[in-house]
N, C-alpha and C. Protein backbone atom coordinates (compact mmCIF):
# COMPACT_ATOMS: atom_id res chain seq x y z
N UNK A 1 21.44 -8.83 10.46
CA UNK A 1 20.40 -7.89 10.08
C UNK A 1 21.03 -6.50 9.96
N UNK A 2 20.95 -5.66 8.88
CA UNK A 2 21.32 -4.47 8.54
C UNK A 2 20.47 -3.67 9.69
N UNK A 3 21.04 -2.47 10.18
CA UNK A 3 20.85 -1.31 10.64
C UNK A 3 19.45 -0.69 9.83
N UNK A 4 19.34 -1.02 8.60
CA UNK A 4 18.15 -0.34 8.13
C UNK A 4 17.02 -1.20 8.28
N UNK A 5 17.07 -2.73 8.19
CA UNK A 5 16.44 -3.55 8.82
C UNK A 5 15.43 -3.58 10.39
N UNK A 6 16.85 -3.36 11.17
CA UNK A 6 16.91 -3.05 11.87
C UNK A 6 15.57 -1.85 12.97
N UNK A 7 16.02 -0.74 12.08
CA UNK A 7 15.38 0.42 12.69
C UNK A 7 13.79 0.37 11.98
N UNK A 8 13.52 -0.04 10.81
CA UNK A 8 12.43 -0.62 10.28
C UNK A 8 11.57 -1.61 11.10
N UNK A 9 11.96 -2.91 11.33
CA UNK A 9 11.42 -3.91 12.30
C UNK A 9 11.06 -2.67 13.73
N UNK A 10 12.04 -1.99 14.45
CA UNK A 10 11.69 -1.13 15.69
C UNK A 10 10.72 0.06 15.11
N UNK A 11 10.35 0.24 14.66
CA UNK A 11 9.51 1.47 14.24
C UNK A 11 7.88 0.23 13.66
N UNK A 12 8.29 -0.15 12.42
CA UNK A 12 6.79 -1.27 12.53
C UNK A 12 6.16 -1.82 14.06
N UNK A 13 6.89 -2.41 14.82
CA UNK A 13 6.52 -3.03 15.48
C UNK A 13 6.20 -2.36 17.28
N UNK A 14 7.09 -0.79 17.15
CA UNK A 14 6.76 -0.47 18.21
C UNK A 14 6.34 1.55 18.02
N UNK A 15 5.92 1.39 17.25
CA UNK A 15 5.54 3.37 16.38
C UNK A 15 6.92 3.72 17.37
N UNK A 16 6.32 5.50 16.68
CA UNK A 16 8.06 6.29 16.93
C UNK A 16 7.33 6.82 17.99
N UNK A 17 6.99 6.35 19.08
CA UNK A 17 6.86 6.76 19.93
C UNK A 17 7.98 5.35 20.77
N UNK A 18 7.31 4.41 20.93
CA UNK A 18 7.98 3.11 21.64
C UNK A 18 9.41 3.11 21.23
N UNK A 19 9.74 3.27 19.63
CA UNK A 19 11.22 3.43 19.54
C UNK A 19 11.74 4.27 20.13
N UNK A 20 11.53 5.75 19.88
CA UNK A 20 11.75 6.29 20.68
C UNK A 20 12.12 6.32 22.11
N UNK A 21 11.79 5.95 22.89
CA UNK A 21 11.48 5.25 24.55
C UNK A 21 12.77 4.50 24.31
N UNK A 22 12.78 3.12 23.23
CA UNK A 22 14.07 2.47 23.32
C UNK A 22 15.27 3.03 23.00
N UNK A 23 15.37 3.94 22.33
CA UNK A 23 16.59 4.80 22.21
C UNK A 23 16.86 5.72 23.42
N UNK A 24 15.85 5.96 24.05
CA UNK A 24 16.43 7.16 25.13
C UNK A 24 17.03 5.84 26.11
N UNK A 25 16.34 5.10 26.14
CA UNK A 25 17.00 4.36 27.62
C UNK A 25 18.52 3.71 27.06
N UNK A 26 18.80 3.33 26.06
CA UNK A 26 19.98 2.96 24.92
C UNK A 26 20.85 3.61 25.46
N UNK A 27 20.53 5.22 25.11
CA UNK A 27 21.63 5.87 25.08
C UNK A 27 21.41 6.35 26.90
N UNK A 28 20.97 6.80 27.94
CA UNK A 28 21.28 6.65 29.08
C UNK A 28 22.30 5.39 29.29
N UNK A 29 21.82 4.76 29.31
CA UNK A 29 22.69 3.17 29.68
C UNK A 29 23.79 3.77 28.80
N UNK A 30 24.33 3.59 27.64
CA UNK A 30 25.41 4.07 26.81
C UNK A 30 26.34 5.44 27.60
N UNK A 31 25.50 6.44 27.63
CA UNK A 31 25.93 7.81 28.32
C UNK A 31 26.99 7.43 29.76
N UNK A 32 25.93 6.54 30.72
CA UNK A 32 26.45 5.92 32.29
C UNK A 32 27.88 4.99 31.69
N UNK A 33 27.62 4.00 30.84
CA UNK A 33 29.16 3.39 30.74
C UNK A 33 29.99 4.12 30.18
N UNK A 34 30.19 4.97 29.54
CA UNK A 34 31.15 5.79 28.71
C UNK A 34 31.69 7.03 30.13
N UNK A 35 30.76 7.38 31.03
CA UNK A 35 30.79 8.35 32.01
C UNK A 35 32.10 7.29 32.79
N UNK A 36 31.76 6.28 33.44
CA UNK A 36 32.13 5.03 34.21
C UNK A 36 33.88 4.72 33.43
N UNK A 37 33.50 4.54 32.09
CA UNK A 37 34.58 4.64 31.75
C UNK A 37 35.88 5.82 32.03
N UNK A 38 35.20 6.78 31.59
CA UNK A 38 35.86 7.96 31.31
C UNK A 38 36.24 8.37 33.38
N UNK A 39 35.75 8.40 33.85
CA UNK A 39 35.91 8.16 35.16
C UNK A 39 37.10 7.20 35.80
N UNK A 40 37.03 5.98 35.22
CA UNK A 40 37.98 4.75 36.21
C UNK A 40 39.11 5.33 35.38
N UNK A 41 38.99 5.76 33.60
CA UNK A 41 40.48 6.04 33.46
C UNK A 41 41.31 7.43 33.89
N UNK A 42 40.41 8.31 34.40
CA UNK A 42 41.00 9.60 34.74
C UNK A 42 40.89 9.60 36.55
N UNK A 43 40.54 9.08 36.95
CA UNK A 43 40.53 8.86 38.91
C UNK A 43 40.71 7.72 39.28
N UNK A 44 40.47 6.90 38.86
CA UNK A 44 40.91 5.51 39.34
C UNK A 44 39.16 4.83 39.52
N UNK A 45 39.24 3.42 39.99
CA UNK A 45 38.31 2.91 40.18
C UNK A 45 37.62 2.67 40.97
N UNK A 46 38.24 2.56 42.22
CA UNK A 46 37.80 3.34 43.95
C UNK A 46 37.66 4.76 44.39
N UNK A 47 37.72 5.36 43.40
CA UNK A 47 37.26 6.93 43.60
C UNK A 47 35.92 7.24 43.69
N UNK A 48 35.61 8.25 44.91
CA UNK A 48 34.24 8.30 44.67
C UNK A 48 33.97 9.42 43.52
N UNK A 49 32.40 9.06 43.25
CA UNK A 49 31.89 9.77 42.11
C UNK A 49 31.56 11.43 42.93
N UNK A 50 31.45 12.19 41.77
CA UNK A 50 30.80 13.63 42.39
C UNK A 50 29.58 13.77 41.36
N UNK A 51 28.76 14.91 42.54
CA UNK A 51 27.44 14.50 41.85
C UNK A 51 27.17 14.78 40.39
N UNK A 52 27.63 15.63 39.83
CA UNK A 52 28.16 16.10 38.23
C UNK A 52 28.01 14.96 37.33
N UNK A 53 29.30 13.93 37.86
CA UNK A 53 29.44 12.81 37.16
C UNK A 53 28.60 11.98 36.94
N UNK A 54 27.38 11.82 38.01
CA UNK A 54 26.43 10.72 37.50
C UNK A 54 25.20 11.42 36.84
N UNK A 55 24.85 12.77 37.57
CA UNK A 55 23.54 13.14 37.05
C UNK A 55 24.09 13.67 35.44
N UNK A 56 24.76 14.35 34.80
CA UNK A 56 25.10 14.88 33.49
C UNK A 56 24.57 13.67 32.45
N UNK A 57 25.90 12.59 32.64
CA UNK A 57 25.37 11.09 31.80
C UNK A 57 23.74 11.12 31.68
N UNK A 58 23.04 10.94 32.97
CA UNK A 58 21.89 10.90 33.26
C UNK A 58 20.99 11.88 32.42
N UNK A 59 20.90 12.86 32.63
CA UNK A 59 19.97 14.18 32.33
C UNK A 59 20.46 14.59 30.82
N UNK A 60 21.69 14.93 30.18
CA UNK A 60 21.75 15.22 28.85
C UNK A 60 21.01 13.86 27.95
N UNK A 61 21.05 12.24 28.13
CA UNK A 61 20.47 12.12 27.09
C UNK A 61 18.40 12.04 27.11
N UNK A 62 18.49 12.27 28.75
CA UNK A 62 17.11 12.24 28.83
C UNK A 62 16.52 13.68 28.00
N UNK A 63 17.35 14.86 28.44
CA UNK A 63 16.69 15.82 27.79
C UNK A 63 16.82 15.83 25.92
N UNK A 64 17.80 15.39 25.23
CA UNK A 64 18.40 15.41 23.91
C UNK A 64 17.57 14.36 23.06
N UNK A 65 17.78 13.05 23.58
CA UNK A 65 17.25 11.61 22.69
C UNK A 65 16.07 11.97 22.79
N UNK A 66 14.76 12.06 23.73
CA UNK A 66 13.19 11.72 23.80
C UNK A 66 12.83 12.61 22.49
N UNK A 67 13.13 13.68 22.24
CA UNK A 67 12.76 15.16 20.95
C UNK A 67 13.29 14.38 19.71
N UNK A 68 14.13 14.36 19.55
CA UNK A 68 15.44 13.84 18.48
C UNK A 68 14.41 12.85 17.69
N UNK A 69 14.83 11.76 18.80
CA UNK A 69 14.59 10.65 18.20
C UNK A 69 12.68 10.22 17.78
N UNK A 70 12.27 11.07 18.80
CA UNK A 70 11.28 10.73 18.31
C UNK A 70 10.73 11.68 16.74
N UNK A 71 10.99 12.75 16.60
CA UNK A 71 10.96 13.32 15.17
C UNK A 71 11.59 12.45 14.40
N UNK A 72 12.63 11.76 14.36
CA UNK A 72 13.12 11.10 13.32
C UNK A 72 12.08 9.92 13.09
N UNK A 73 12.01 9.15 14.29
CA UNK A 73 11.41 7.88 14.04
C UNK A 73 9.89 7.99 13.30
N UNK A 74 8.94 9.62 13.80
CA UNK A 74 8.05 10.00 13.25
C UNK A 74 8.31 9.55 11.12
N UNK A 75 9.10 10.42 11.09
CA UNK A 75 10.17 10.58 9.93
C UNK A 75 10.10 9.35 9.27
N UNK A 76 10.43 8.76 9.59
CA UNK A 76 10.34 7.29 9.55
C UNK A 76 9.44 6.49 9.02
N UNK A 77 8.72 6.56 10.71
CA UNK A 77 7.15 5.69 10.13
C UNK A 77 6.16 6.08 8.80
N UNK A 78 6.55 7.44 8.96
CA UNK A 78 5.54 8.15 7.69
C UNK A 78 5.65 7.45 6.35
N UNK A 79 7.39 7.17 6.46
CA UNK A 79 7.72 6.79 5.39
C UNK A 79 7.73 5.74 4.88
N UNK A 80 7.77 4.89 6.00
CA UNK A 80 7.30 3.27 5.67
C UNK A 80 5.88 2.95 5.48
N UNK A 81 5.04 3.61 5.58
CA UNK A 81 3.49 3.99 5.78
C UNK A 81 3.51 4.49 4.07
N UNK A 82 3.68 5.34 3.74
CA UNK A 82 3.58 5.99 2.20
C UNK A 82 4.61 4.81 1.42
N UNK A 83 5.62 4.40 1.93
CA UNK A 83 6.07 2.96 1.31
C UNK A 83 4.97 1.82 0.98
N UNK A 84 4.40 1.69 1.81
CA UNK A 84 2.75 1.01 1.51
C UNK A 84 2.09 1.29 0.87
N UNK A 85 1.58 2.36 0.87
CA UNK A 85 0.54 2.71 0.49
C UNK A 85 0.86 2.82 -1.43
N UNK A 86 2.20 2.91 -1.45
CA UNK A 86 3.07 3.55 -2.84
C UNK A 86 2.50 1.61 -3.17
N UNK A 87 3.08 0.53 -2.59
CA UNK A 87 2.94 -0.65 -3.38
C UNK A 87 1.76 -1.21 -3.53
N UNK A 88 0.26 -0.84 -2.43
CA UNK A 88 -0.72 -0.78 -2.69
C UNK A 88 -1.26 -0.23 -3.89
N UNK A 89 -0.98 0.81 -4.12
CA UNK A 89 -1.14 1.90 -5.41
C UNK A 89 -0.86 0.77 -6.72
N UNK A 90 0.40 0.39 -6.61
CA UNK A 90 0.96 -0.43 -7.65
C UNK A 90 0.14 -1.57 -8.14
N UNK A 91 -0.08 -2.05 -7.14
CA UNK A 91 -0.81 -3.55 -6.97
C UNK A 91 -2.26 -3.23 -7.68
N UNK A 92 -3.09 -2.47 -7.45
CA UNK A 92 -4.00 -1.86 -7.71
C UNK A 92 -3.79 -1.36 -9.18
N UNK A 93 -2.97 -1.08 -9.54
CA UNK A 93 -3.22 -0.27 -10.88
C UNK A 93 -2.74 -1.27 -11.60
N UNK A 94 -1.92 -2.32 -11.28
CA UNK A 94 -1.37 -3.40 -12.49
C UNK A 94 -2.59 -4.34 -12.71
N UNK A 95 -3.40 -4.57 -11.28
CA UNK A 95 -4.59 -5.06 -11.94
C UNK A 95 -5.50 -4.49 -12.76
N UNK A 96 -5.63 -2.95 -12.32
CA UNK A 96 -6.40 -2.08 -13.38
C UNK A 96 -5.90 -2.52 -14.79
N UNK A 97 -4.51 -2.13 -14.91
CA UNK A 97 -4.11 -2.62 -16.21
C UNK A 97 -4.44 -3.69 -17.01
N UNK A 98 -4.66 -5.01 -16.13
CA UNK A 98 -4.54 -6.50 -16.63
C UNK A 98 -6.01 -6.22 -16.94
N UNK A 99 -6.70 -5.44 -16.40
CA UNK A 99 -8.44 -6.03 -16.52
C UNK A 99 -8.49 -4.87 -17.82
N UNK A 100 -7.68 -3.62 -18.46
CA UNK A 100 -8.06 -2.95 -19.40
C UNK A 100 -7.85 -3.90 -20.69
N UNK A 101 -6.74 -4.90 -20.44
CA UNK A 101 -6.02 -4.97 -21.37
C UNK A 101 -6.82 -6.67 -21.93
N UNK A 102 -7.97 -6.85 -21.00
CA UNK A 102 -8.37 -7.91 -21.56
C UNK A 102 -9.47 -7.85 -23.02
N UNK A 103 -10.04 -6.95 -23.37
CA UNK A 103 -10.78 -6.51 -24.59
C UNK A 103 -9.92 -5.24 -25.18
N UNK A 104 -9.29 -5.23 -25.89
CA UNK A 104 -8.79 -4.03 -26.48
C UNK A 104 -8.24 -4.21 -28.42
N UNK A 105 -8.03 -3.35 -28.90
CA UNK A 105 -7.63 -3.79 -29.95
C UNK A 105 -9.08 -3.29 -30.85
N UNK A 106 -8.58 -4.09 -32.05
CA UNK A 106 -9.59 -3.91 -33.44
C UNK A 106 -10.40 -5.35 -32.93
N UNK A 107 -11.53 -5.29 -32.85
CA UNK A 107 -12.18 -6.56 -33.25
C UNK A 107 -12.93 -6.66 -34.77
N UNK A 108 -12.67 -7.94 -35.04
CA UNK A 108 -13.16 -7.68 -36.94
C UNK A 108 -14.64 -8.26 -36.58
N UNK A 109 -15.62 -7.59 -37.09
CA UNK A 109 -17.17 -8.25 -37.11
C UNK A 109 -17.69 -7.83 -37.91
N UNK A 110 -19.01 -9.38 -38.00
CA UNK A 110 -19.67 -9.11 -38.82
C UNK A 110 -20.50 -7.88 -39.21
N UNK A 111 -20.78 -7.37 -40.29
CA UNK A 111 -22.04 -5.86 -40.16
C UNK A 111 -23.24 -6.96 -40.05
N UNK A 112 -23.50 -7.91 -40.87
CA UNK A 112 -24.79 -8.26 -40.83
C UNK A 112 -25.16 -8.87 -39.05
N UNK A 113 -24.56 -9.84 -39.43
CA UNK A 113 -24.97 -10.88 -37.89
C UNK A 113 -24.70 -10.64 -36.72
N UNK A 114 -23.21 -9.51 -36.72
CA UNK A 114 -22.54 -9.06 -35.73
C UNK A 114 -21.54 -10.47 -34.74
N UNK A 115 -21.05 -11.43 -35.71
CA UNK A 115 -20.30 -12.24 -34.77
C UNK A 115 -19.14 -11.70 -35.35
N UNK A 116 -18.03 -12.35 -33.94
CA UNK A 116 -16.60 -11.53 -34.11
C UNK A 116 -15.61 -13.16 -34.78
N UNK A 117 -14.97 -12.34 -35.37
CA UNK A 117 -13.88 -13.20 -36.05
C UNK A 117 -12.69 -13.23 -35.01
N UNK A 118 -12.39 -15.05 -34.79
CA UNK A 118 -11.35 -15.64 -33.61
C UNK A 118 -10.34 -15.24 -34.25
N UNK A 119 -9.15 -15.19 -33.09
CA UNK A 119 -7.32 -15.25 -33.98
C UNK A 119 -7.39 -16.10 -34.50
N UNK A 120 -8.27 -17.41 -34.22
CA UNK A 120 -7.86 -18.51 -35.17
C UNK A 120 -8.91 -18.63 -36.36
N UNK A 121 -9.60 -17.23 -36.63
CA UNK A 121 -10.33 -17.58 -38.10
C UNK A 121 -11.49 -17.89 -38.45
N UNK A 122 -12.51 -18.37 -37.14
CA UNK A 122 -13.62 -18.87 -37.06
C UNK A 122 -14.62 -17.68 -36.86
N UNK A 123 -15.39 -18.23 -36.69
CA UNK A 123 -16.67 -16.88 -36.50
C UNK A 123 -17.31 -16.91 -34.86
N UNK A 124 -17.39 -16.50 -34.15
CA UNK A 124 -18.08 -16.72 -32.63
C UNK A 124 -19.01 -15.36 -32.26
N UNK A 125 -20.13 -15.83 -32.05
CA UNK A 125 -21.12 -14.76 -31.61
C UNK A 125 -20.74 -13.69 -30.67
N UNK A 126 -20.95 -12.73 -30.68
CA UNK A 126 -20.72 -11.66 -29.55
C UNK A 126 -21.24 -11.75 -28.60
N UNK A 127 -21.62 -12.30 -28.05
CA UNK A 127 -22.07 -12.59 -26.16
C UNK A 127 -20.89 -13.84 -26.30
N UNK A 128 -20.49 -15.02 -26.69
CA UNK A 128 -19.84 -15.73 -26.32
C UNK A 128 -18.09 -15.30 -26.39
N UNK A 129 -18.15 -14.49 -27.72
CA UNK A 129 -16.74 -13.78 -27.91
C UNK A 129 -16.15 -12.99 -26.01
N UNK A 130 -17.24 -11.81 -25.70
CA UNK A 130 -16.99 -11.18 -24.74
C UNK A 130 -17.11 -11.55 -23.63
N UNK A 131 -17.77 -12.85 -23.13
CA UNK A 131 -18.13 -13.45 -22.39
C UNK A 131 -16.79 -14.49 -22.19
N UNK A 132 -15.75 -15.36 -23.16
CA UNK A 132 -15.15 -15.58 -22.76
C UNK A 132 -13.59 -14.52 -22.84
N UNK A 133 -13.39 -13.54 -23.04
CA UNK A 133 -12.57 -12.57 -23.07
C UNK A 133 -13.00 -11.36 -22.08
N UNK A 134 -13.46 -11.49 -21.05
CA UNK A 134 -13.96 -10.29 -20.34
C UNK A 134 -14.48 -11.10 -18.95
N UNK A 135 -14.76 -9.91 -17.79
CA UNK A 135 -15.80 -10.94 -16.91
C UNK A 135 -17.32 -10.35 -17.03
N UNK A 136 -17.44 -9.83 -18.04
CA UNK A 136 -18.98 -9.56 -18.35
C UNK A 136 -19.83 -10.57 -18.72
N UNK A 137 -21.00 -10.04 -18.67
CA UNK A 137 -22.22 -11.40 -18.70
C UNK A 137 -23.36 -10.78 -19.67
N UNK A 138 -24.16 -11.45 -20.33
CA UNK A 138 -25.22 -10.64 -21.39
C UNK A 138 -26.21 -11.47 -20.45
N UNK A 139 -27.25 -10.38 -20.45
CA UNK A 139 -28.60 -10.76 -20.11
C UNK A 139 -29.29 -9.95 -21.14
N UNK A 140 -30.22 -10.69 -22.02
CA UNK A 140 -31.19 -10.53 -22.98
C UNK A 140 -32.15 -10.03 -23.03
N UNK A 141 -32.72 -8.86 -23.60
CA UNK A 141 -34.13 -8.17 -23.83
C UNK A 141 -34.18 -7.35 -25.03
N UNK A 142 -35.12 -6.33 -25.26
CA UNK A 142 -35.31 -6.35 -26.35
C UNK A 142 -35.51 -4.81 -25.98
N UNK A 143 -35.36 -4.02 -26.50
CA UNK A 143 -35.79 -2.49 -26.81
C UNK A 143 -36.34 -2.14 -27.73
N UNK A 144 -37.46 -0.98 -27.05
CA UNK A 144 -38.61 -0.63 -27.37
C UNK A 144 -39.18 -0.93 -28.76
N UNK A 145 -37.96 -0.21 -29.56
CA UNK A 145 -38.14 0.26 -31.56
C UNK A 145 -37.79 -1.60 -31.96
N UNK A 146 -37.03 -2.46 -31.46
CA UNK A 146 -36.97 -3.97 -31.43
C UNK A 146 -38.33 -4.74 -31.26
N UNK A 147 -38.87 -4.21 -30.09
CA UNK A 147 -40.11 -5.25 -29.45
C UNK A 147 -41.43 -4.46 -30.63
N UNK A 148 -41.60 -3.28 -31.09
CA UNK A 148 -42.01 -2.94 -31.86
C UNK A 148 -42.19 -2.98 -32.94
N UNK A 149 -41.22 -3.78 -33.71
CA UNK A 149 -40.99 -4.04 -34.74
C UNK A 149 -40.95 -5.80 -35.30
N UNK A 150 -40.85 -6.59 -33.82
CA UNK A 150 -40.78 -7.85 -33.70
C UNK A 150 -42.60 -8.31 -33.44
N UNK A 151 -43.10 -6.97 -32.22
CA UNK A 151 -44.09 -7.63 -32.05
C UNK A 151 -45.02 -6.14 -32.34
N UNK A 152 -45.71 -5.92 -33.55
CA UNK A 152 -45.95 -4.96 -33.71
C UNK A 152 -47.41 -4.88 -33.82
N UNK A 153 -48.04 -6.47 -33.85
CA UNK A 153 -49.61 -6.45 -32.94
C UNK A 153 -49.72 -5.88 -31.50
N UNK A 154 -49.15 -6.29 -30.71
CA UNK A 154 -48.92 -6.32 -28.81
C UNK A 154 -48.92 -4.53 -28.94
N UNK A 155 -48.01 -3.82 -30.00
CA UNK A 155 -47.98 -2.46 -29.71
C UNK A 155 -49.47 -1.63 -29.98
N UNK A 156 -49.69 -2.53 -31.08
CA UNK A 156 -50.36 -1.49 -31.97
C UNK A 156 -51.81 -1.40 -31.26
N UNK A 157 -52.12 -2.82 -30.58
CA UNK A 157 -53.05 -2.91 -29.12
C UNK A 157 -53.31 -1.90 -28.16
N UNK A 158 -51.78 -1.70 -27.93
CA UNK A 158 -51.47 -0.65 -26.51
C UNK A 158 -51.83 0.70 -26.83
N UNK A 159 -51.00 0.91 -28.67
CA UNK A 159 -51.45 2.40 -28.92
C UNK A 159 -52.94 2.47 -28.87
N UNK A 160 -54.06 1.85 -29.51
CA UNK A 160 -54.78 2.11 -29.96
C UNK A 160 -55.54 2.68 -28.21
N UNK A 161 -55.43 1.61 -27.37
CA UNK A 161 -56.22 2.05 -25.76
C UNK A 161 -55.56 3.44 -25.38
């Protein structure tokens, strides 16, 4: 697993706060063996410690890593967070796309009857044309200057009361 992997999986799974936490104790533990080291090779290994030697290791990465690291890991999460949100975005707009791109173009139709002419040449009514090229649905009625003109007893009833 890559290092960028890595610090990704620790930041998803524990915010830059918890990573954080795991890096300070990292580097304490890290700080104490390198101290330990640096110690057995300059005094020997039965030498006692002075108090310098253990608290320094100790206290520089407690005070340094907890700030540090947690701004970075902040840093971080933000960015894997707007990494989301960036392929959400994507996902979202390619379907926008797919659903623009399902009626578009010239359609050739009739003036009189109003059916649309298939790629393959035939004639198909416009509720069935858009109905199978779209997810729209026709529901049927009639407007006003239509029902007026279709049923122009029923009106002429209404005007007269």
């Amino acid at each position: 697993m890559t290092l960028k992997l890595l610090l990704r999986e620790m930041v998803e799974k524990q915010g830059a706060v918890g990573a954080s936490f795991l890096l300070t104790v990292i580097s304490v533990v890290a700080s104490l063996a390198i101290s330990a080291t640096i110690h057995t090779m300059t005094v020997g290994w039965s030498a006692p410690w002075r108090p310098g030697e253990i608290w320094i290791p100790i206290l520089a990465p407690l005070l340094v890593a907890p700030p540090a690291s947690y701004f970075s890991f902040r840093v971080l999460e933000q960015l894997f967070e707007s990494e989301a949100a960036k392929e959400k975005l994507l996902i979202e707009l390619q379907n926008a796309l797919d659903d623009v791109h399902k009626l578009s173009g010239l359609l050739p139709i009739c003036a009189s009857c109003k059916d649309i002419k298939t790629e393959r040449g035939d004639w198909q009514s416009i509720e069935s044309y858009v109905t199978q090229h779209s997810e729209a649905d026709f529901s049927h009625g009639l407007c006003p200057k239509c029902a007026r003109n279709l049923y122009p007893s029923q009106f002429h009833k209404i005007e007269k009361s």
